[in-house]
Protein backbone atom coordinates (compact mmCIF):
# COMPACT_ATOMS: atom_id res chain seq x y z
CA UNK A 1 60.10 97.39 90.00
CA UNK A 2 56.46 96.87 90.53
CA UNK A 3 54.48 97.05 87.23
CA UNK A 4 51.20 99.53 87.41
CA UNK A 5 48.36 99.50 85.14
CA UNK A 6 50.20 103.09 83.97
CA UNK A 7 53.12 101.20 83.00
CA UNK A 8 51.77 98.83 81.25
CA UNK A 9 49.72 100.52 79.59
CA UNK A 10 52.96 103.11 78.86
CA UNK A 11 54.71 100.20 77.55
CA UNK A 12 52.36 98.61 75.33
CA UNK A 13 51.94 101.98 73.45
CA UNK A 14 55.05 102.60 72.92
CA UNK A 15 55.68 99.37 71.75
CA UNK A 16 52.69 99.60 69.34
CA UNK A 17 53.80 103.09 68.22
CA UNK A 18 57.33 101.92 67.83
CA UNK A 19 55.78 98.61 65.53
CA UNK A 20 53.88 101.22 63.59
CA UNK A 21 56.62 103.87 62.97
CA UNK A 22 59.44 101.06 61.80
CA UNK A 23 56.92 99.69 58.81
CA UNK A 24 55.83 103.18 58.08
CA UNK A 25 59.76 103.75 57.70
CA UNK A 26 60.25 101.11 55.26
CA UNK A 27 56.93 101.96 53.29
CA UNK A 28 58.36 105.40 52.76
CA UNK A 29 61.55 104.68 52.37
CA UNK A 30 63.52 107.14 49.96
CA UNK A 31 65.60 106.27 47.53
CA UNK A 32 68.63 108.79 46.48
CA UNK A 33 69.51 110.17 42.77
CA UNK A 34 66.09 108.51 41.84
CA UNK A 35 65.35 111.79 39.13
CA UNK A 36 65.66 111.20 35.73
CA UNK A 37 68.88 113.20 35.81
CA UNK A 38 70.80 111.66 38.47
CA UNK A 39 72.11 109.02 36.76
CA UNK A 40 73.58 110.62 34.38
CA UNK A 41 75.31 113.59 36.91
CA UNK A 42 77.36 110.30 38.68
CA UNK A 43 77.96 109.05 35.10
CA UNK A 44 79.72 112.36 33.99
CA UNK A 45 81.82 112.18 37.35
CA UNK A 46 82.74 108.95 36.40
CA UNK A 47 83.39 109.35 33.14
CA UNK A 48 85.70 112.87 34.38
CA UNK A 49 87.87 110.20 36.97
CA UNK A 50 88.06 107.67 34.20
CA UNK A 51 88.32 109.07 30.41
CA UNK A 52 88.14 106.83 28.18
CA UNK A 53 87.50 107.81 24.49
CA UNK A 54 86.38 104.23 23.61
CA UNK A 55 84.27 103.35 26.74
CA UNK A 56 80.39 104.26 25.49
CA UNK A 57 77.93 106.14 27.21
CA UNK A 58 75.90 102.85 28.53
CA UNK A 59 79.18 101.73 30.09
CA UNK A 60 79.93 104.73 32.41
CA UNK A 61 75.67 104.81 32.90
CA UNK A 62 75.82 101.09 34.64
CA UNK A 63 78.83 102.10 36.46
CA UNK A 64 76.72 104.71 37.72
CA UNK A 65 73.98 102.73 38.78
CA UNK A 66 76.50 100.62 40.89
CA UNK A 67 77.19 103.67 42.69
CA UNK A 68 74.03 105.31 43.37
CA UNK A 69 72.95 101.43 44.30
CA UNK A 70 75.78 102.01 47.35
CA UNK A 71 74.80 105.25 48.34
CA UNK A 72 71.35 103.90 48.94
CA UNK A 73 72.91 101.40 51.42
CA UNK A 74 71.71 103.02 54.70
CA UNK A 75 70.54 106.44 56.09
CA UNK A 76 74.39 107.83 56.47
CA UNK A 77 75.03 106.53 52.94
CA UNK A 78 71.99 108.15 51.54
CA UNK A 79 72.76 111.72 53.38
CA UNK A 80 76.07 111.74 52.52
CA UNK A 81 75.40 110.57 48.64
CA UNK A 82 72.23 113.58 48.03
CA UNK A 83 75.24 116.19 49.73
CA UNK A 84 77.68 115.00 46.81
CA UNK A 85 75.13 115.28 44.44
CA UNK A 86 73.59 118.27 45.07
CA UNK A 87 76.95 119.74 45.07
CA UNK A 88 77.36 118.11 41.44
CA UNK A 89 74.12 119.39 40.05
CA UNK A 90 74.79 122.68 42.08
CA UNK A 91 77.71 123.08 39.66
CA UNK A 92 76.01 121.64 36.57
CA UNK A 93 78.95 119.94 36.96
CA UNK A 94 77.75 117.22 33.58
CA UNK A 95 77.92 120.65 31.60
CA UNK A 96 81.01 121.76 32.99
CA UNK A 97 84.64 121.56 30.25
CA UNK A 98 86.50 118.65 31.37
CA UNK A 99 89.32 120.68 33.03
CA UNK A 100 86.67 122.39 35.09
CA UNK A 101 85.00 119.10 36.41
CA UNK A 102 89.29 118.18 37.12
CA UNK A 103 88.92 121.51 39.03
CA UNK A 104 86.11 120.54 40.95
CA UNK A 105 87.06 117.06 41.45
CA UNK A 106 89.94 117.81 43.27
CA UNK A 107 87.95 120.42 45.40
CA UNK A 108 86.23 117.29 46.89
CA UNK A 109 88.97 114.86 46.60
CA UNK A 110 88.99 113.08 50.15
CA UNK A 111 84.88 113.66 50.96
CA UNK A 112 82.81 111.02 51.61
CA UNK A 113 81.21 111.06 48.57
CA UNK A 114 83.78 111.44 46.25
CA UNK A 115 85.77 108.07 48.19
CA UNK A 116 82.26 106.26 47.40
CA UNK A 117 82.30 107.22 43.52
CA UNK A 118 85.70 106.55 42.78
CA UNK A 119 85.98 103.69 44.81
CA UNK A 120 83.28 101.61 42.98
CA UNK A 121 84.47 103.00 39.28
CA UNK A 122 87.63 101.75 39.92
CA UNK A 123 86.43 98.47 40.48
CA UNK A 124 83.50 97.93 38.46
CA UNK A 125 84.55 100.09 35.28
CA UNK A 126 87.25 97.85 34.69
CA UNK A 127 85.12 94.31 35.92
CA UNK A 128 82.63 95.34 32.80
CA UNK A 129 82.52 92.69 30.01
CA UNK A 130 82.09 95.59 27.73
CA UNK A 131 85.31 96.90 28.75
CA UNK A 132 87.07 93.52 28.43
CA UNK A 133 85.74 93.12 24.62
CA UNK A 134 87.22 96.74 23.86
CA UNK A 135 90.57 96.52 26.29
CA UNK A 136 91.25 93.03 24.70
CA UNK A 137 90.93 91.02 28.00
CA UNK A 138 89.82 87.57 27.64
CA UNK A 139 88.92 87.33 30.83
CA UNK A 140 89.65 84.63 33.99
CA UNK A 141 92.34 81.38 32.71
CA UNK A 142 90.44 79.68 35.24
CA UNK A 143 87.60 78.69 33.62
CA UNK A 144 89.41 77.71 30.40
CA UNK A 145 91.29 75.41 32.14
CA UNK A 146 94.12 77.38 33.76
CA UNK A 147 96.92 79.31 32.50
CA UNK A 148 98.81 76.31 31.01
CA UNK A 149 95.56 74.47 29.27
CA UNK A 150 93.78 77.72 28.25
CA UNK A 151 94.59 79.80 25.16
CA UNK A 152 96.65 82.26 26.33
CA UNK A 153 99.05 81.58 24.15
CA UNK A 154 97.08 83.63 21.72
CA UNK A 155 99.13 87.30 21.85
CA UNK A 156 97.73 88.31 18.30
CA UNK A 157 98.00 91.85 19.70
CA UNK A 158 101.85 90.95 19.32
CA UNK A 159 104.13 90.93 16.44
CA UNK A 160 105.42 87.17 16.19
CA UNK A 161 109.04 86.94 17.75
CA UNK A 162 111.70 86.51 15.95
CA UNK A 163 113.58 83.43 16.38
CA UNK A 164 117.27 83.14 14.94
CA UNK A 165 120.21 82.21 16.86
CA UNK A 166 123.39 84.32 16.88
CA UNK A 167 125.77 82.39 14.23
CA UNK A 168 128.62 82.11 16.95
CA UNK A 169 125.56 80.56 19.54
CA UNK A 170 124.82 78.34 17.22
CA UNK A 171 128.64 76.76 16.68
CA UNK A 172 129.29 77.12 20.24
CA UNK A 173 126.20 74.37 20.82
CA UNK A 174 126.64 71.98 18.01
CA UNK A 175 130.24 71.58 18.63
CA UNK A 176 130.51 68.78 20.73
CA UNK A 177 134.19 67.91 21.14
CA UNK A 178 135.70 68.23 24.22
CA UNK A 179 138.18 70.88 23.95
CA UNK A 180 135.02 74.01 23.52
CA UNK A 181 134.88 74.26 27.55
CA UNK A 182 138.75 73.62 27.84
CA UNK A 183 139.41 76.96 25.66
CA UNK A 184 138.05 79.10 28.17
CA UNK A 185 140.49 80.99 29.81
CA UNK A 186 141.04 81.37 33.74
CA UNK A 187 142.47 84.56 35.18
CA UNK A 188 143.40 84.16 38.77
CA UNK A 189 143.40 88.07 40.39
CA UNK A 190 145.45 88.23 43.67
């Protein structure tokens, strides 16, 4: 290929324009479920695939973040995420009686968007120190020094056992003569 003045000239533009449009891209770049509103819309949706009673507001609010925070990932994420959420605020859907938000739920069970949302509650609901305080979790033995070492031997969400031996048990092991295992009897079968 010989190179003309036309292609160079061709190529340098294009390479300019190409520079130009990639930093105006990132400049402008849009973030999704940035409305006041938003938030709260993923919240309810998590809130509807996890109820919990006890779990506050705040809770289901950072879970919510965590989740708009992924559908923000790329260009396909972000598309797909403002479909879901449209469709959400379509259906007022953070107004809607918890059986109808069940209803709609499992209308989208299986999209995209709805594999996103659930997906990161499941994890990050239950990974929330909040949670943990009000579930009773103490956390990883790990860095308490291990299962063994660490107090985990603290069940005070557990009645004490009781601990009595069965009268007969307790003759059976303090005999100590010889004849206790030679009373056993031995039926032979044929």
């Amino acid at each position: 290929m010989t190179i003309t003045r036309r292609n160079l000239l061709l190529g340098a533009a294009s390479a300019i324009a190409y520079t130009q449009l990639s930093t105006l891209q990132t400049k402008a770049d849009i973030k999704i479920a940035s409305k006041a509103g938003d938030q709260q819309m993923v919240a309810s949706m998590c809130r509807a695939l996890y109820p919990h009673k006890r779990f506050a507001e705040n809770i289901y609010m950072d879970v919510a973040a965590g989740a708009i925070k992924k559908g923000n990932a790329d260009t396909g994420s972000k598309i797909m995420f403002r479909v879901g959420l449209d469709g959400l605020q379509a259906k007022k859907f953070d107004k809607l009686s918890f059986k109808k938000q069940t209803k709609y739920l499992k209308s989208i069970e299986g999209s995209p968007f709805f594999n996103l949302v659930r997906g990161h509650t499941t994890v990050a609901l239950y990974d929330h120190k909040q949670v943990w305080k009000i579930l009773g979790y103490e956390g990883d033995s790990f860095s308490k020094g291990g299962y063994k070492k660490g107090q985990y031997d603290d069940l005070d969400w557990l009645p004490n056992p009781r601990i009595e031996e069965h009268p007969d048990l307790a003759a059976f092991l303090n005999d100590s003569s010889p004849t206790k295992y030679a009373s056993s009897k031995i039926i032979k079968t044929n």
